[in-house]
PDB file of N, CA and C in Angstrom:
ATOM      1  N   UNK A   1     256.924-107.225 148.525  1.00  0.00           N
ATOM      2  CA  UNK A   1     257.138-107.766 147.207  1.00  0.00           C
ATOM      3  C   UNK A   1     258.410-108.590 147.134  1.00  0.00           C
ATOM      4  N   UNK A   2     259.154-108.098 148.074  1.00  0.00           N
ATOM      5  CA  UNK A   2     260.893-108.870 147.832  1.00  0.00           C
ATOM      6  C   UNK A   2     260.648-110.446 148.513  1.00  0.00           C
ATOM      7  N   UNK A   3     259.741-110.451 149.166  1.00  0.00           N
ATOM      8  CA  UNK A   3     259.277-111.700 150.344  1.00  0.00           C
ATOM      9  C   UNK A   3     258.404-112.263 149.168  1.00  0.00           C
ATOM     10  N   UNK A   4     257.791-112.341 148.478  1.00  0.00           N
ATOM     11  CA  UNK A   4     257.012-113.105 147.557  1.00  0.00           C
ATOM     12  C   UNK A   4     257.963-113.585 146.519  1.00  0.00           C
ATOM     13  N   UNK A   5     258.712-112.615 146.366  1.00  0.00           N
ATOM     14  CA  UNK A   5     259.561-113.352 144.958  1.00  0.00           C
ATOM     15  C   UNK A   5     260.963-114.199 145.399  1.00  0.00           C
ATOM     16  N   UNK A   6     261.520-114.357 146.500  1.00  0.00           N
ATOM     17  CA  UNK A   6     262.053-114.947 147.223  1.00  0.00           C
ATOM     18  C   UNK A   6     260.954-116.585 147.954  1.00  0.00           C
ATOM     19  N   UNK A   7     260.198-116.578 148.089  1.00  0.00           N
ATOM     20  CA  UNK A   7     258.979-117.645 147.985  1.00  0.00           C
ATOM     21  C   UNK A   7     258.951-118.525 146.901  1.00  0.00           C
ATOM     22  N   UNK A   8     258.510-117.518 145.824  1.00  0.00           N
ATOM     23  CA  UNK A   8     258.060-117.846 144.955  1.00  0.00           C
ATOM     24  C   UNK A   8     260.048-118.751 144.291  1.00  0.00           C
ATOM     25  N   UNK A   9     260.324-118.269 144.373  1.00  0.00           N
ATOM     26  CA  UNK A   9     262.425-118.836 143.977  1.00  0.00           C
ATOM     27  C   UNK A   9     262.415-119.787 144.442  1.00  0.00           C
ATOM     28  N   UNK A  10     262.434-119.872 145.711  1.00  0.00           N
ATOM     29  CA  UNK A  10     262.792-120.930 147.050  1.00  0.00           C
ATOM     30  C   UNK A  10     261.770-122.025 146.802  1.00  0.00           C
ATOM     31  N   UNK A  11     260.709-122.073 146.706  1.00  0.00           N
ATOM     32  CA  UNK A  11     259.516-122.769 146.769  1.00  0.00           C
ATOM     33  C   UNK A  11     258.370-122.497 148.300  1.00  0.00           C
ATOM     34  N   UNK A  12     257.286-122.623 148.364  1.00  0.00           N
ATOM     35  CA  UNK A  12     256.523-122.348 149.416  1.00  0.00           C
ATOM     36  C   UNK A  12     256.521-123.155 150.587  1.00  0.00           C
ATOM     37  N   UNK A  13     257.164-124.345 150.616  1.00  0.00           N
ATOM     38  CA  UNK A  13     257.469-125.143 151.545  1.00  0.00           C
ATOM     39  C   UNK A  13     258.844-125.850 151.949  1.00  0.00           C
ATOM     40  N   UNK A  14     259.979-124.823 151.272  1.00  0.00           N
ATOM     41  CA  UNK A  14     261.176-125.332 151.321  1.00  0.00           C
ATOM     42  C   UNK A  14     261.626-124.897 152.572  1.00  0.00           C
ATOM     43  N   UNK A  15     263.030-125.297 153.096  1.00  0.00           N
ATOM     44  CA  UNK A  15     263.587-124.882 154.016  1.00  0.00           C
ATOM     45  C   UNK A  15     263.697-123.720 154.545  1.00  0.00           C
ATOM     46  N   UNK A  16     264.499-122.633 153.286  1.00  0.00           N
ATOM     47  CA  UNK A  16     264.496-121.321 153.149  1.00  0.00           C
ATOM     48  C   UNK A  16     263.238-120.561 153.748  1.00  0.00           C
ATOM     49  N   UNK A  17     261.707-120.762 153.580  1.00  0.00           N
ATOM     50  CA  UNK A  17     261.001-120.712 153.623  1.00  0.00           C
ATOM     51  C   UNK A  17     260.603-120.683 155.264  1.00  0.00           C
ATOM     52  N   UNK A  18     260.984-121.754 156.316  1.00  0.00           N
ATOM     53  CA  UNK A  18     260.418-122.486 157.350  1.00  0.00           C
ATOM     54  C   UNK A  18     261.335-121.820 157.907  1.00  0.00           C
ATOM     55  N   UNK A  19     262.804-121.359 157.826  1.00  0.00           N
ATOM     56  CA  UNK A  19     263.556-120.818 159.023  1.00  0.00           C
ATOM     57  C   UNK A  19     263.314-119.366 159.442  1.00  0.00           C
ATOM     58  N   UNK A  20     262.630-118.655 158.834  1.00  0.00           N
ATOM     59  CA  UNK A  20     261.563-117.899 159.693  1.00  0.00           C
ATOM     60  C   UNK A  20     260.760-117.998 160.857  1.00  0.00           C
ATOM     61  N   UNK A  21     260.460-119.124 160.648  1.00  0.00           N
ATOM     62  CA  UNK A  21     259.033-119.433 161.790  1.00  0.00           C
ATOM     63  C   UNK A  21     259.810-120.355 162.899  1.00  0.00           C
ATOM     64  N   UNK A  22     260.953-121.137 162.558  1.00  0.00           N
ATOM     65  CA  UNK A  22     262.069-121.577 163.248  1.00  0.00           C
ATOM     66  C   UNK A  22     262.239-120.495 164.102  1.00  0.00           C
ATOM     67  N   UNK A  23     262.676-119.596 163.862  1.00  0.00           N
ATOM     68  CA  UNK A  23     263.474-118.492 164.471  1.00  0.00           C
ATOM     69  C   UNK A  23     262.481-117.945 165.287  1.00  0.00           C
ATOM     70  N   UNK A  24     261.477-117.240 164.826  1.00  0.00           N
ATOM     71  CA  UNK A  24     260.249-116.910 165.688  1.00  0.00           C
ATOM     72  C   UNK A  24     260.387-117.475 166.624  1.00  0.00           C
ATOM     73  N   UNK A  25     259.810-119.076 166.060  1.00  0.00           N
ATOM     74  CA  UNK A  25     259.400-119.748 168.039  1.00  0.00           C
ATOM     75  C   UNK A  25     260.787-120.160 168.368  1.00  0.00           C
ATOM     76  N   UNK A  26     261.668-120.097 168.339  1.00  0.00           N
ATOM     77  CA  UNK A  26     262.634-120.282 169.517  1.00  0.00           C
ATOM     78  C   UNK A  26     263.179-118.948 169.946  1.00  0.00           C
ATOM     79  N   UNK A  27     262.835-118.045 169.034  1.00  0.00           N
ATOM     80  CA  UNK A  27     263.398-116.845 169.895  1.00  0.00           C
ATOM     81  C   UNK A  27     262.273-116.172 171.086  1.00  0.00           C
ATOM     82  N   UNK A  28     260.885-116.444 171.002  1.00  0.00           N
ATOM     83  CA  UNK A  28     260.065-116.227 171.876  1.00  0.00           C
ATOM     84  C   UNK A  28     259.679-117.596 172.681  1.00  0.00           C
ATOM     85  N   UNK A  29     260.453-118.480 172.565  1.00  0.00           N
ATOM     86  CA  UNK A  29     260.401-119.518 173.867  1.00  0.00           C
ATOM     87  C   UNK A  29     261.682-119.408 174.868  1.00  0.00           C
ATOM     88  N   UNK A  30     262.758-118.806 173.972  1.00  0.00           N
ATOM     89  CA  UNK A  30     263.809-118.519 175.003  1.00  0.00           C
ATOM     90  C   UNK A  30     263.576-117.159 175.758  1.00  0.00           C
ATOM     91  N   UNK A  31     263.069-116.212 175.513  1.00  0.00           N
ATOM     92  CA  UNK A  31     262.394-115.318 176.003  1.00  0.00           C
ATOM     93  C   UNK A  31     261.831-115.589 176.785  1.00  0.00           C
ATOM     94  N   UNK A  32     260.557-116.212 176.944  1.00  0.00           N
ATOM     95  CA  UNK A  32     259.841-116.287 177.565  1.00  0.00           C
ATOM     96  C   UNK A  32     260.276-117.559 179.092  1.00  0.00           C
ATOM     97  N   UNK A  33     260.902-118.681 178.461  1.00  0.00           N
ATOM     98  CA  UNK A  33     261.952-119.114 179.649  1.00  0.00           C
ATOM     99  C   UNK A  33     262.817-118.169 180.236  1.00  0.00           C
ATOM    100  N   UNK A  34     263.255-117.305 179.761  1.00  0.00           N
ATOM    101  CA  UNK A  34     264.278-116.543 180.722  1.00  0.00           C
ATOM    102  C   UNK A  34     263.465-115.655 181.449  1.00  0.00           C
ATOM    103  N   UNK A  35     262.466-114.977 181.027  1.00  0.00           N
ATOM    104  CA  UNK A  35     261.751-114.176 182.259  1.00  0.00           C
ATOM    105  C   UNK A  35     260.907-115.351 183.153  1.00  0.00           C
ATOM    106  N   UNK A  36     260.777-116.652 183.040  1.00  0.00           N
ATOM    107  CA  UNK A  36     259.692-117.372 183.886  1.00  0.00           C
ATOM    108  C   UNK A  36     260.949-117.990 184.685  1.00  0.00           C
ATOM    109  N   UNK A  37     262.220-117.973 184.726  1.00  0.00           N
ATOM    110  CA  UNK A  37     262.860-118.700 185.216  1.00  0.00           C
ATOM    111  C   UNK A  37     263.702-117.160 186.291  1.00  0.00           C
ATOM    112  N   UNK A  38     263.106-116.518 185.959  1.00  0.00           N
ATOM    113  CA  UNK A  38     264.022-114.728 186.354  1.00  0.00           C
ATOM    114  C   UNK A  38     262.835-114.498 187.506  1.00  0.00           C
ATOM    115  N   UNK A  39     261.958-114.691 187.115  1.00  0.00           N
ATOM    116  CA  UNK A  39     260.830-113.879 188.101  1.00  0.00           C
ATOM    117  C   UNK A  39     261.244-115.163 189.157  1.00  0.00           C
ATOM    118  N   UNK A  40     260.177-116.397 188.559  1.00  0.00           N
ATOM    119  CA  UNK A  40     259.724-117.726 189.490  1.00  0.00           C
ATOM    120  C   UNK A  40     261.182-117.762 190.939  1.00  0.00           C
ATOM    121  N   UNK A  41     262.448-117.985 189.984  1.00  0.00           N
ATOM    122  CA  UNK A  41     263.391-118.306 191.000  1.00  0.00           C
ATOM    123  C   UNK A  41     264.664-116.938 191.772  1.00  0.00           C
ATOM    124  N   UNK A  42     264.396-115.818 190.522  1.00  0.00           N
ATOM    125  CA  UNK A  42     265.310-115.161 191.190  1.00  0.00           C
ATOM    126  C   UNK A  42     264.512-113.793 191.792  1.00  0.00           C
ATOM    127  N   UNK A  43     263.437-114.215 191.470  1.00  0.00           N
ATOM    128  CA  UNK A  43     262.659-112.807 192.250  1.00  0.00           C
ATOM    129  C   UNK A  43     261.668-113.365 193.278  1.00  0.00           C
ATOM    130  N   UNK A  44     261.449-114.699 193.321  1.00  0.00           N
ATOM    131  CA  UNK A  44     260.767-115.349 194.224  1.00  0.00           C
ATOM    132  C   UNK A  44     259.008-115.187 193.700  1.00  0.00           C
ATOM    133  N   UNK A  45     258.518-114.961 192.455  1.00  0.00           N
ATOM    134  CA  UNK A  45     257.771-114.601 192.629  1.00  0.00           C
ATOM    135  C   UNK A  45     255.963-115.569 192.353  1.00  0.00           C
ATOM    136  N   UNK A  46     254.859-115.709 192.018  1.00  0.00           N
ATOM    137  CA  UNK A  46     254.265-116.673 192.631  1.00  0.00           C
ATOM    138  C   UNK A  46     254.067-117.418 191.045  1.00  0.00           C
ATOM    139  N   UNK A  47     253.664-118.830 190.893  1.00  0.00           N
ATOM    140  CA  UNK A  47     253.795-119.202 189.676  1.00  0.00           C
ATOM    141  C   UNK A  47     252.940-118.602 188.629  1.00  0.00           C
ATOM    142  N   UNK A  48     251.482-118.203 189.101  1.00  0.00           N
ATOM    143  CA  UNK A  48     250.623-117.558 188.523  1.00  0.00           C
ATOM    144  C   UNK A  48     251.190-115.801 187.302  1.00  0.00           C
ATOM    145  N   UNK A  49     251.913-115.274 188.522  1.00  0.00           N
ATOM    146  CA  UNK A  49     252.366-114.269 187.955  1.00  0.00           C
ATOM    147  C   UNK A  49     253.810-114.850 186.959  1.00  0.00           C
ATOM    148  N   UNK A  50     254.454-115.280 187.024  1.00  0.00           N
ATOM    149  CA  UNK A  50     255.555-115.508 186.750  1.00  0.00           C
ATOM    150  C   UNK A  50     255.306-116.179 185.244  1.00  0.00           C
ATOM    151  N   UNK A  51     253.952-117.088 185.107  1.00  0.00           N
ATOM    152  CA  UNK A  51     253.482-117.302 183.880  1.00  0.00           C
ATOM    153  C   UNK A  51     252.826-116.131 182.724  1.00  0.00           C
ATOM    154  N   UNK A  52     252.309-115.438 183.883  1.00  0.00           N
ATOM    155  CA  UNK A  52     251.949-114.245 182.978  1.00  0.00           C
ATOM    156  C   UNK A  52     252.744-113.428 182.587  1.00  0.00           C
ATOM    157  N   UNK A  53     254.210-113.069 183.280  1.00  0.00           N
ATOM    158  CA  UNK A  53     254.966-112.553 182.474  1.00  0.00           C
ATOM    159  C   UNK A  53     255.760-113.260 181.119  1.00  0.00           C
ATOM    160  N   UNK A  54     255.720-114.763 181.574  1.00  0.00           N
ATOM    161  CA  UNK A  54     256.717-115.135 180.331  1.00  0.00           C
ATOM    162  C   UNK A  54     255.702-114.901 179.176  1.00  0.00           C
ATOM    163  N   UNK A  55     254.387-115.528 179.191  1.00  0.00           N
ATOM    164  CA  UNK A  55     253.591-115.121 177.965  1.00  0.00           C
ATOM    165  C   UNK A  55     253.581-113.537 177.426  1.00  0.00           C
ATOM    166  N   UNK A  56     253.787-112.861 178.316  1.00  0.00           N
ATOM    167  CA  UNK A  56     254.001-111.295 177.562  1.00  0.00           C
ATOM    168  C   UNK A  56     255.085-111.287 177.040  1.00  0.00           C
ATOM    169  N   UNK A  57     256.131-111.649 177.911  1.00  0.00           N
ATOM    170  CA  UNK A  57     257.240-111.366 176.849  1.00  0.00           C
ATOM    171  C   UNK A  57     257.795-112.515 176.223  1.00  0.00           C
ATOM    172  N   UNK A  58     256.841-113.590 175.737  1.00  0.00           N
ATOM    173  CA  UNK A  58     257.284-114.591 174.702  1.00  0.00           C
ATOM    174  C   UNK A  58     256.432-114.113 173.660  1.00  0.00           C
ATOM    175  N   UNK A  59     255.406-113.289 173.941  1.00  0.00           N
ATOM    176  CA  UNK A  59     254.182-112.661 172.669  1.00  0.00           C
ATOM    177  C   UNK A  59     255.440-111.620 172.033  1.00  0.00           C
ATOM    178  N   UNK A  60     255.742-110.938 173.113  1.00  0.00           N
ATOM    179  CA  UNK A  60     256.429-109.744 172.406  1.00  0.00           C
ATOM    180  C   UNK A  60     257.972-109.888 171.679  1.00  0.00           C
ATOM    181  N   UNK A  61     258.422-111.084 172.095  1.00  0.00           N
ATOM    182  CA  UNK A  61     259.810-111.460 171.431  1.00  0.00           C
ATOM    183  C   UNK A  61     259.344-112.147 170.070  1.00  0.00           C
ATOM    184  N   UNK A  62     258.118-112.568 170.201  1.00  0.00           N
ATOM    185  CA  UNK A  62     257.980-113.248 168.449  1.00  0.00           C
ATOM    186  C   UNK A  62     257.396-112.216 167.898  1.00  0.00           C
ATOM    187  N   UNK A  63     256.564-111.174 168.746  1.00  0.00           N
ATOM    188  CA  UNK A  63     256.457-109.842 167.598  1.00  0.00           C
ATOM    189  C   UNK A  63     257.747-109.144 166.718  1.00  0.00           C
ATOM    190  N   UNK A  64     258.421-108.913 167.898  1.00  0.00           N
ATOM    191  CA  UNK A  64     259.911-108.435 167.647  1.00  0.00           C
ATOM    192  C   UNK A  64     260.641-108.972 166.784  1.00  0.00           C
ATOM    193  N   UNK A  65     260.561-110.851 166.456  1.00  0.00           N
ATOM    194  CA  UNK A  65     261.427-111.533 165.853  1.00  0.00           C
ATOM    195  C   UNK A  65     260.771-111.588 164.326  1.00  0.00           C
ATOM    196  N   UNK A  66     259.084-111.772 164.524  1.00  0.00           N
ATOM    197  CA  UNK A  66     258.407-111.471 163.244  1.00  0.00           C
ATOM    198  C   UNK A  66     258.898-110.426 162.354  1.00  0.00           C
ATOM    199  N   UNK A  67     258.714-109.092 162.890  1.00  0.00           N
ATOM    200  CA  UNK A  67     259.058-107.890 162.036  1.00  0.00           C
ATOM    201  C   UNK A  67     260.693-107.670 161.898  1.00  0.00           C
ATOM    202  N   UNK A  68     261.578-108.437 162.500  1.00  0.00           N
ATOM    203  CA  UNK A  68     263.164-108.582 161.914  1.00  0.00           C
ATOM    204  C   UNK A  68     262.605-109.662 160.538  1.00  0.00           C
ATOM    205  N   UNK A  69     262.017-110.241 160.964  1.00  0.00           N
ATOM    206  CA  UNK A  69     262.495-111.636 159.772  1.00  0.00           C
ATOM    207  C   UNK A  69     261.494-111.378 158.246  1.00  0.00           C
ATOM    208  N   UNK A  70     260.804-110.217 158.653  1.00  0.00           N
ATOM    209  CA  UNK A  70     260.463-109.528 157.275  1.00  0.00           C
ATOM    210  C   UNK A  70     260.997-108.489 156.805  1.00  0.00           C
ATOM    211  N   UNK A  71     262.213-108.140 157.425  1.00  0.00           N
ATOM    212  CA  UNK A  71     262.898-106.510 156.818  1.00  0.00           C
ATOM    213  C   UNK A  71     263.570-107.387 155.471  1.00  0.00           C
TER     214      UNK A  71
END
C-alpha cells in the first residue's frame, strides 16, 4: 500500500518511479559480470559454463535487488 501511494504522488512514469528498475538491472548485470569474468578468467573455466553461472547469479541479484527496492 505504501508503494501505490508513493506512485500514485510521484506519478507512474516519473523518475522516482524508474530508479527501481535502474537499480535492478545494473545491480544484476554487475553481478552477473563479476561471476562471468571470475569463473571464465580466474577459474579458467569453459565459456558455456561460465555463462550459465552469470545468468544464475544475475537472476538472483535482481531477485535480491527486487525485494530490497520494495521494503
Amino acid at each position: 500500500m505504501k508503494r501505490d501511494r508513493t506512485l500514485r504522488a510521484a506519478g507512474r512514469w516519473s523518475v522516482g518511479a524508474m530508479n527501481g528498475w535502474r537499480y535492478i538491472g545494473l545491480h544484476a548485470a554487475a553481478a552477473a559480470a563479476f561471476i562471468f569474468l571470475l569463473q571464465r578468467y580466474g577459474m579458467s573455466a569453459s565459456l558455456e559454463s561460465s555463462l550459465l553461472w552469470a545468468g544464475s547469479f544475475g537472476a538472483c541479484a535482481a531477485g535480491l535487488a527486487y525485494m530490497q527496492s520494495n521494503r
